[in-house]
Protein backbone atom coordinates (compact mmCIF):
# COMPACT_ATOMS: atom_id res chain seq x y z
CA UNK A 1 93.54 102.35 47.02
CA UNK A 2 90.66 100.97 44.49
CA UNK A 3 92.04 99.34 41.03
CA UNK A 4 89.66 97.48 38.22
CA UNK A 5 92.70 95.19 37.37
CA UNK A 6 96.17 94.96 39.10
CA UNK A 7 98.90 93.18 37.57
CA UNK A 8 101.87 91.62 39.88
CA UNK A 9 105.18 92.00 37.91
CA UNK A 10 106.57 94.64 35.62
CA UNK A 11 108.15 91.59 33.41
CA UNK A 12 107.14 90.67 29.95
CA UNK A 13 103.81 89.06 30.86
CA UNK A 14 102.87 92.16 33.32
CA UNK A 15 103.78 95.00 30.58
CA UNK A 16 102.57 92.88 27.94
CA UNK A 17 99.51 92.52 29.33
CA UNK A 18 98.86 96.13 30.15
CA UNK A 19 100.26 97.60 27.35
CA UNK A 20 96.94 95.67 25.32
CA UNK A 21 94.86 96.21 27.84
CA UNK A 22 96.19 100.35 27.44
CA UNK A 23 95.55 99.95 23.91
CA UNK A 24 91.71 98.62 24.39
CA UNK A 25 91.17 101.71 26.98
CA UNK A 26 91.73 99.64 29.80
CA UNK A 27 93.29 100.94 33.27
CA UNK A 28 95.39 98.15 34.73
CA UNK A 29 98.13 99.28 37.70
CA UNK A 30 101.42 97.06 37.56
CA UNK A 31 103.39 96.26 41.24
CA UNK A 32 106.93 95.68 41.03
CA UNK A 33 108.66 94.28 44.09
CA UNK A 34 112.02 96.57 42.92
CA UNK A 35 112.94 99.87 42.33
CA UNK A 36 113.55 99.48 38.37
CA UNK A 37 112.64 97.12 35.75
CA UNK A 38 114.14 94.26 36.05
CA UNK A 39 116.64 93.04 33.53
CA UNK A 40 118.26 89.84 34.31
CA UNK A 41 118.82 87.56 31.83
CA UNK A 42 120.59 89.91 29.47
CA UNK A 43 118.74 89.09 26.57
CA UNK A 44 116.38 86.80 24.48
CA UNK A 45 115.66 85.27 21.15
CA UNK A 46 112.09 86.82 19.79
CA UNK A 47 110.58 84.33 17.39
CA UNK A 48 108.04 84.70 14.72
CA UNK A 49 105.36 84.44 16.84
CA UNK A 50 106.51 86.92 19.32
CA UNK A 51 107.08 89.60 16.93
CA UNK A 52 103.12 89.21 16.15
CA UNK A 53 102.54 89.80 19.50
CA UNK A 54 104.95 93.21 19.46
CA UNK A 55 103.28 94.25 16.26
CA UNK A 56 100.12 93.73 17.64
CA UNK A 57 100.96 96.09 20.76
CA UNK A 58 102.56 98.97 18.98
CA UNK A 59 106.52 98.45 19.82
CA UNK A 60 107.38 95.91 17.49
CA UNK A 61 109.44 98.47 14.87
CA UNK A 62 111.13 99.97 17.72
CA UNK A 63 112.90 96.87 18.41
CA UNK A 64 113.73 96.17 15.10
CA UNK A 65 115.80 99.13 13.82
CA UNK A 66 117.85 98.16 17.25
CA UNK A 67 118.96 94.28 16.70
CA UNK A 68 120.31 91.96 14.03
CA UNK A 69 117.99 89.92 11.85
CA UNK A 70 119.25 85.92 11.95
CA UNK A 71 119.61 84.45 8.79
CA UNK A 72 119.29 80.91 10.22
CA UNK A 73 120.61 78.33 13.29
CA UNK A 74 123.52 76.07 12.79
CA UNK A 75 124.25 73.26 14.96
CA UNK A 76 127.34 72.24 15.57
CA UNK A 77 128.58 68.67 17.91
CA UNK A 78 131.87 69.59 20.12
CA UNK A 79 132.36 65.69 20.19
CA UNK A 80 133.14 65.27 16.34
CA UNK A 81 133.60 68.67 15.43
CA UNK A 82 131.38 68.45 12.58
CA UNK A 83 128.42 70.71 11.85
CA UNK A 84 125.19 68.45 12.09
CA UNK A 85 122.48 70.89 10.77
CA UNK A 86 122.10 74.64 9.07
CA UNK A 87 118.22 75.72 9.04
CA UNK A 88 117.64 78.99 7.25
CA UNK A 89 114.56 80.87 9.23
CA UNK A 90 112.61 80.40 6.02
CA UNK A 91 108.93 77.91 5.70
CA UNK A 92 107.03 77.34 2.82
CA UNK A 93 104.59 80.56 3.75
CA UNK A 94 108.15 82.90 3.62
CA UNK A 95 110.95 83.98 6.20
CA UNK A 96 110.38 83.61 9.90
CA UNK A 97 111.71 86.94 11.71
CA UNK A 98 113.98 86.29 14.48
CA UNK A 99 116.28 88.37 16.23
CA UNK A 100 118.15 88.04 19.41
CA UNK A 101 116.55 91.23 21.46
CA UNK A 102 118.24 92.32 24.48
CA UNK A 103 115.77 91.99 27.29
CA UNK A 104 116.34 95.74 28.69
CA UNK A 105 115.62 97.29 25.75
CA UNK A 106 112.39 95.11 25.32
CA UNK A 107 111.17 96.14 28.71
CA UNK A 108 111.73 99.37 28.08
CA UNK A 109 110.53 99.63 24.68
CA UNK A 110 107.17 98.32 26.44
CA UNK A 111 106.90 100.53 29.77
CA UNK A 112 107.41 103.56 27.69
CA UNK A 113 104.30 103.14 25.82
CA UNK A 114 102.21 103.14 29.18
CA UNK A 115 100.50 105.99 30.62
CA UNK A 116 102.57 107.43 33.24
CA UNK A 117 102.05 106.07 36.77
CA UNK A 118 101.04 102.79 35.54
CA UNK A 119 103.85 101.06 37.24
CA UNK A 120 104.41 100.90 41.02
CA UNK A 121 107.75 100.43 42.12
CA UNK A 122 109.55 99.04 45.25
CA UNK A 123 105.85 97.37 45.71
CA UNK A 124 106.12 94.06 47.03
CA UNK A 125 102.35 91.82 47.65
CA UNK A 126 102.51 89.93 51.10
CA UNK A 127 99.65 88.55 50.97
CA UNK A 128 95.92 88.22 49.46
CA UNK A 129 92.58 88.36 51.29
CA UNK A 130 89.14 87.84 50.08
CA UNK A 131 86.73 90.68 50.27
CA UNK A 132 83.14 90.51 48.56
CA UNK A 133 83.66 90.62 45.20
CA UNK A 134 87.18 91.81 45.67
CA UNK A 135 90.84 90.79 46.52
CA UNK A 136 92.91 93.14 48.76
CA UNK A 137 96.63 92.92 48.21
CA UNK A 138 98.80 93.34 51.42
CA UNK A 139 102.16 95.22 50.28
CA UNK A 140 105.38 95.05 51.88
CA UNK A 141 104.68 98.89 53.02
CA UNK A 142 101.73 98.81 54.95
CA UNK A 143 99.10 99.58 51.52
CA UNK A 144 96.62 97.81 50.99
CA UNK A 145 94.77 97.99 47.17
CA UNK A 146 91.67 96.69 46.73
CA UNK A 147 91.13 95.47 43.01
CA UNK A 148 88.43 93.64 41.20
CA UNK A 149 91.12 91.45 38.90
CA UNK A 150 94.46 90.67 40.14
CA UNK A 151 96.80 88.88 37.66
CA UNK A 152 99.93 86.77 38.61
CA UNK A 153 103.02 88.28 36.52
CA UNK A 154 105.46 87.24 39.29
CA UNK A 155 107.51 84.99 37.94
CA UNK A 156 108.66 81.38 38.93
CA UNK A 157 108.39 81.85 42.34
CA UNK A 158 104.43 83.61 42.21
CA UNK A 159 102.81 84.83 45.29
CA UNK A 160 99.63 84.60 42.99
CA UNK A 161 100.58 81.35 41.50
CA UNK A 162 101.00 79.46 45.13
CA UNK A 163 97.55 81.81 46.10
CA UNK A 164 95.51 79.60 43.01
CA UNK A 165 97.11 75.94 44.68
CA UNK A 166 100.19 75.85 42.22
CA UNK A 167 103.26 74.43 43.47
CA UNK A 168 106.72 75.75 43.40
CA UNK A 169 108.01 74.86 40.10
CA UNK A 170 110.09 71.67 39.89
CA UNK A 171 114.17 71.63 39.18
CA UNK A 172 114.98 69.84 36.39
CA UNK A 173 118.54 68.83 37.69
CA UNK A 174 119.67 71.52 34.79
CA UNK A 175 121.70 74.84 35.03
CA UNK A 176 121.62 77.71 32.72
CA UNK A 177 124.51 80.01 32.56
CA UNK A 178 124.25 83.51 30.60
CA UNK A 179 126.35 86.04 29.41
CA UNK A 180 126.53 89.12 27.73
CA UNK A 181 129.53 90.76 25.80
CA UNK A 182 129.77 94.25 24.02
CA UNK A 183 133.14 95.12 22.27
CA UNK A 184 134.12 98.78 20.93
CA UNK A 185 134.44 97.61 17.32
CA UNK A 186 131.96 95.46 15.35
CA UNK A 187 132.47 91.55 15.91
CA UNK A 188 131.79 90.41 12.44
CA UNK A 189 130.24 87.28 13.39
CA UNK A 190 127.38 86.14 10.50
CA UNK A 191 123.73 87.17 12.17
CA UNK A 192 123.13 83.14 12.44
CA UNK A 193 122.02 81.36 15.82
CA UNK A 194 124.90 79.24 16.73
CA UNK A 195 124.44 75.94 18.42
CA UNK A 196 126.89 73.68 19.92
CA UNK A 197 126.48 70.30 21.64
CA UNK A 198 128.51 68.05 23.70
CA UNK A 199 128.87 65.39 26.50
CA UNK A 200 126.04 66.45 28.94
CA UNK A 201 125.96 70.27 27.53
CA UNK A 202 124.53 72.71 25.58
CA UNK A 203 125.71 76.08 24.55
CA UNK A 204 124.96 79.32 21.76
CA UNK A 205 125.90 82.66 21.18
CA UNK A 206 123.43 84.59 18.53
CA UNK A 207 124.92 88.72 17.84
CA UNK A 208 122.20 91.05 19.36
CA UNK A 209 123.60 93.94 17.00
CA UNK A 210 126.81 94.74 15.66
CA UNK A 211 128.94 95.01 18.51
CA UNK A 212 127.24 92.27 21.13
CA UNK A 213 126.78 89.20 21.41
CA UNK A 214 124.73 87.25 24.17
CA UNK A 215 125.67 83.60 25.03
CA UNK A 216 124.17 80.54 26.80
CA UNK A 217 125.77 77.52 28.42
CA UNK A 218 123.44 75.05 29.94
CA UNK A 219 124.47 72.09 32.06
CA UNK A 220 124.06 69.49 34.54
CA UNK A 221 126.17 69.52 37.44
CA UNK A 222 127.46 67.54 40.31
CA UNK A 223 127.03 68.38 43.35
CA UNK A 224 130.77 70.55 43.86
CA UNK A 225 129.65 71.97 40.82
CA UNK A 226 126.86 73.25 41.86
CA UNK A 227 128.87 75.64 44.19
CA UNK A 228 130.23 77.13 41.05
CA UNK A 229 127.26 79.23 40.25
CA UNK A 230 128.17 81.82 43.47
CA UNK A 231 131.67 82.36 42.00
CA UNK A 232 131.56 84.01 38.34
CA UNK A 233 135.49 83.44 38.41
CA UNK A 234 135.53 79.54 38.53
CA UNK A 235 131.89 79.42 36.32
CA UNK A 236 134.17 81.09 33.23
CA UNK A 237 136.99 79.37 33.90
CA UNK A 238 134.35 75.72 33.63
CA UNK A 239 132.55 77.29 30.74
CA UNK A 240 135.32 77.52 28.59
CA UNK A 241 137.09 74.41 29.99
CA UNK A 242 134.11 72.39 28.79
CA UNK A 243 134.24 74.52 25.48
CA UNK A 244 137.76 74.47 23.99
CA UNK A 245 136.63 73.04 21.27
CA UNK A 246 134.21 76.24 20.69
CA UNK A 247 135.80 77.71 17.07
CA UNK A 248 137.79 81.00 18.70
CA UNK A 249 135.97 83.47 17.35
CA UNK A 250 133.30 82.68 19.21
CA UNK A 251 134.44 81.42 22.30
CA UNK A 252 136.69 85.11 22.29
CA UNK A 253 133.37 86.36 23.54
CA UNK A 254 132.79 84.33 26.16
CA UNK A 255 136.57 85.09 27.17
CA UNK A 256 135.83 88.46 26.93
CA UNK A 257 133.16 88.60 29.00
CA UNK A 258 133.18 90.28 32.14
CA UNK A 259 132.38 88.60 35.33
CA UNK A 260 129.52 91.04 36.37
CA UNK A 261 128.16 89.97 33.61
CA UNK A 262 127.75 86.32 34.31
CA UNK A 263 124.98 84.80 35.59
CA UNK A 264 123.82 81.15 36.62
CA UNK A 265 120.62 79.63 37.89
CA UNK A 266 118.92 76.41 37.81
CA UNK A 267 116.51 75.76 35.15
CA UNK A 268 112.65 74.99 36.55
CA UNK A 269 109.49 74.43 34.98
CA UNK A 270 105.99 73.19 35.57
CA UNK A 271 104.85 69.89 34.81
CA UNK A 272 102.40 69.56 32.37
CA UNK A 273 99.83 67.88 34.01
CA UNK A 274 99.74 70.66 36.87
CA UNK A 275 98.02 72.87 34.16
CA UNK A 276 95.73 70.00 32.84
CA UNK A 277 94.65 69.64 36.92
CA UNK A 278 95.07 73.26 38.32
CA UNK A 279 93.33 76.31 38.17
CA UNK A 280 94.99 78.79 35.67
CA UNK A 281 92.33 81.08 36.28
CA UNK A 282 89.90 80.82 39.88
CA UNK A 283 87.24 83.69 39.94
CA UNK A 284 88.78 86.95 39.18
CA UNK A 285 92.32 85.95 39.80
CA UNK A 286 94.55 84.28 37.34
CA UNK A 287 98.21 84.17 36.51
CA UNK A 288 100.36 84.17 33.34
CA UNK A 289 103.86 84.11 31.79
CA UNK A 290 106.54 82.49 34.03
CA UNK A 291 103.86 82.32 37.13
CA UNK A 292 101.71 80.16 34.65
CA UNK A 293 104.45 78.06 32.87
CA UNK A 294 107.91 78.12 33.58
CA UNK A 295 109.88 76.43 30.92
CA UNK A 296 113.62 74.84 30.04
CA UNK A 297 115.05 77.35 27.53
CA UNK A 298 115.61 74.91 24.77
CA UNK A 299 113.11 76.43 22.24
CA UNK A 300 113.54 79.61 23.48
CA UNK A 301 109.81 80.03 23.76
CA UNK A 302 109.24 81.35 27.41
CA UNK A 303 109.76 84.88 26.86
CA UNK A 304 107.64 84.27 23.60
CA UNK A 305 104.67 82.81 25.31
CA UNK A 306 104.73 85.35 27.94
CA UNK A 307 104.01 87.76 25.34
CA UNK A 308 101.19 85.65 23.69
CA UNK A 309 99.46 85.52 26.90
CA UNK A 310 99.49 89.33 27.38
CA UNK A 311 97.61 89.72 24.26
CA UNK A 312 95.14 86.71 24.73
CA UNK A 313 94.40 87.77 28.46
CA UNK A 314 93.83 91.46 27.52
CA UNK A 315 91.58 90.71 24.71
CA UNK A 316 89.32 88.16 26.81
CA UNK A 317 89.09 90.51 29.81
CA UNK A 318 87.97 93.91 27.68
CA UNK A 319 85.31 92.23 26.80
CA UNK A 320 84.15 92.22 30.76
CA UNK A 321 85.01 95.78 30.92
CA UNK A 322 83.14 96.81 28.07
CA UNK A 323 79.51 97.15 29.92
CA UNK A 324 79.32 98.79 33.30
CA UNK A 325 76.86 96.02 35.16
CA UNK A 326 75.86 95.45 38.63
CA UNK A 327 78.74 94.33 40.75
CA UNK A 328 77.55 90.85 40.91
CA UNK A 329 76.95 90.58 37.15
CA UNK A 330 80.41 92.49 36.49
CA UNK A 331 81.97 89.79 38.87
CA UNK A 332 81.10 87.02 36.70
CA UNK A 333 81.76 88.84 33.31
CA UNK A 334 85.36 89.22 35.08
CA UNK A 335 85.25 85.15 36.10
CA UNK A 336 83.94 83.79 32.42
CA UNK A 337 86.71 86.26 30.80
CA UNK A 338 89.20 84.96 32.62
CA UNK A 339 87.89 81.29 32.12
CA UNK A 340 87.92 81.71 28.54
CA UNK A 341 91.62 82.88 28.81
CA UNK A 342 92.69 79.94 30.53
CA UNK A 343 91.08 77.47 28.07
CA UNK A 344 92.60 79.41 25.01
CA UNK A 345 96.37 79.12 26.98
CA UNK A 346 96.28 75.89 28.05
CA UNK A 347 97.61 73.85 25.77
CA UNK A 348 99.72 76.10 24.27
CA UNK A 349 101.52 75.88 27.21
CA UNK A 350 101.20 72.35 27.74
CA UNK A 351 102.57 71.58 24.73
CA UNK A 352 105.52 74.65 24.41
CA UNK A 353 106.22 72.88 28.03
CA UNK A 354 106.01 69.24 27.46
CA UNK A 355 108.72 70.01 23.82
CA UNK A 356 111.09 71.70 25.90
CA UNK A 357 112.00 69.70 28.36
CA UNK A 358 112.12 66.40 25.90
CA UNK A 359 114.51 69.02 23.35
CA UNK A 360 116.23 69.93 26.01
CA UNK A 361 116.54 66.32 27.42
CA UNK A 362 117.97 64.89 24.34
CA UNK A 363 120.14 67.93 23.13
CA UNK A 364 122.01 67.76 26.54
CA UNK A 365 122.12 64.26 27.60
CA UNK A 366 125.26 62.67 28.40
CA UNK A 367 124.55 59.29 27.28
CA UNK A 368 127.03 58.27 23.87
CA UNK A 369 124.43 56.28 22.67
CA UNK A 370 121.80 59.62 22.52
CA UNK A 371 124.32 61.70 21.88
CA UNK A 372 124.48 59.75 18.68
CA UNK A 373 121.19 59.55 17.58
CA UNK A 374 121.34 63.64 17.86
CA UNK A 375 123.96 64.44 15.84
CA UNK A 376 123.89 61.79 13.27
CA UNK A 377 119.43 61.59 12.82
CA UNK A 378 118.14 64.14 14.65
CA UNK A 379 119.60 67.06 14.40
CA UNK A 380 117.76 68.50 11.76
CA UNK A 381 114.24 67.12 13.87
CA UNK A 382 115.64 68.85 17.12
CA UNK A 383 116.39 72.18 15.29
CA UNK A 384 113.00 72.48 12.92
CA UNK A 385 111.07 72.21 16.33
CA UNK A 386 112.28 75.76 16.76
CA UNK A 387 110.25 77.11 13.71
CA UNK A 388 107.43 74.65 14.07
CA UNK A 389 106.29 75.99 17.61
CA UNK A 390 107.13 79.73 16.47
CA UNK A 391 104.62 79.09 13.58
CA UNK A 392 101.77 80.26 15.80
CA UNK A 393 99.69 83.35 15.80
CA UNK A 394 97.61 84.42 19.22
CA UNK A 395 95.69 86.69 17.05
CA UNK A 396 94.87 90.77 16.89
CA UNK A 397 92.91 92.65 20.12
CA UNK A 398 89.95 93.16 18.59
């Protein structure tokens, strides 16, 4: 098989990325190592910035008529039981749109508006090889695809990623534990994102629509703890140990919850200076969303900047695509495209890296004398940071 542009990953970044490249009139194919999209992580808060992005592609009103609109975050401390901030998603230039968008519904709402055949299923890449002007991909199956631009949508643990010199992406000694619960009868919970801190945790639950609500319960464990993530039983039973002081209403969801619907893992990301020092982008190869820069969840901006990059990368690489040259000449069109890409992401994702781990740091630190300093000063600072990065705009595809 011959391909212009191959895409690893039917996540966010892959569809993202070939949905605009579909709407410039550029082919890409998109592998996917399983059989179906893949949907773990139940859902996702889509910031202002993101919903650009889903404008920008053509599914962004789809989405909308199908989840809540938040109002605002309010932060609450489990160790005093008072509420230490309320932010309405409101600036100075209006209201920020967020909205807590189930992640198979997003997927979805993306893959349907590619061509058919676009994605590849059950089509795992072994390995890379360099031919000419070319990379041939190795699948799990035997096929072999030759392709003049392969781009990394693989995730944290990228075959393309560890193919351009990254490392694996480091373990920040966290845990994230998510959940998803749909009753029969509306929940009549206020469309707000609801924060709670305590000694050494961190935990939400934001309504998706009006009859579910996702939940998040990050942690730091011990090492018997750590055990807990392969047994969903014990995990609830520690989740809402370590939150009976939740208000009822919404720990009822957690408690309602059912265990297949539970799901731990341990929170990684990419140190900064990896991205200052490493190649994002290496001839006609580069990578992007999670395979670029894995992140801590505490600004709830990796999903976000996945989709940024899809619209940044396909916009720099029509432009190669928009001549037919010589081979050689087309090769470096592909290269300086790319290049441009990587310097235009860079430190975005430095910097959405770089706040997330330091938010994330200070929201769940177990130290009394931190914990202090967020809840009585800087609560308000900690939860504004989730409006100031969102205040971005990647731009339109032309």
């Amino acid at each position: 098989m011959e391909e212009d542009i191959v895409i690893v990953g039917a996540g966010i970044a892959g569809l993202t990325t070939s949905l605009a490249l579909h709407r410039l009139g550029v082919r890409s194919l998109v592998l996917e190592s399983s059989d179906s999209l893949r949907v773990s992580g139940f859902a996702l808060t889509i910031w202002e910035n993101a919903w650009k992005v889903l404008d920008v592609v053509g599914v962004g009103d789809i989405l909308r008529h199908q989840h809540l609109r938040l109002h605002g975050n309010v932060t609450t401390s489990l160790i005093t039981g008072q509420q230490t901030s309320t932010t309405p998603f409101k600036n100075n230039k209006g209201k920020h749109e967020v909205r807590c968008v189930k992640r198979k519904l997003l997927l979805e709402a993306l893959a349907n508006e590619l061509p058919n055949g676009t994605i590849r299923y059950m089509s795992k890449v072994v390995a890379i090889e360099e031919s000419g002007f070319s990379k041939i991909l190795h699948l799990v199956d035997g096929t072999t695809i030759k392709t003049k631009v392969l781009i990394g949508c693989d995730g944290v643990n990228s075959v393309v990623a560890k193919w351009l010199g990254f490392k694996e992406a480091s373990y920040t000694g966290r845990y994230a534990t998510r959940g998803y619960a749909e009753l029969k009868t509306t929940h009549n919970l206020e469309p707000m994102f609801m924060q709670y801190f305590g000694k050494g945790f961190r935990a939400g639950a934001i309504p998706c629509d009006e009859k579910s609500v996702y939940w998040f319960f990050t942690w730091t464990p011990i090492n018997q703890d750590k055990e807990l993530a392969q047994d969903p039983a014990k995990l609830k039973q520690y989740v809402l140990n370590k939150l009976e002081k939740m208000p009822s209403d919404v720990k009822h969801f957690i408690e309602n919850t059912e265990l297949d619907a539970f799901q731990s893992a341990p929170l990684r990301h990419r140190h900064p200076w990896e991205l200052m020092m490493g190649n994002i982008s290496k001839g006609n190869v580069c990578v992007a969303g999670d395979a670029l820069h894995p992140m801590t969840p505490d600004l709830g901006q990796g999903g976000c900047s996945a989709l940024e990059d899809g619209v940044v990368l396909a916009r720099c690489l029509a432009e190669a695509f928009s001549k037919k040259p010589k081979e050689e000449e087309e090769y470096k069109r592909i290269e300086e495209s790319l290049k441009k890409y990587a310097n235009e992401r860079k430190w975005r994702c430095i910097d959405l890296i770089t706040a997330s781990y330091i938010v994330g740091y200070i929201q769940q630190s177990g130290s009394k004398s931190v914990n202090f300093f967020r809840d009585k000063i800087l609560a308000t600072f900690l939860a504004a940071q989730l409006l100031k990065k969102s205040d971005f705009d990647c731009g339109q595809l032309k």
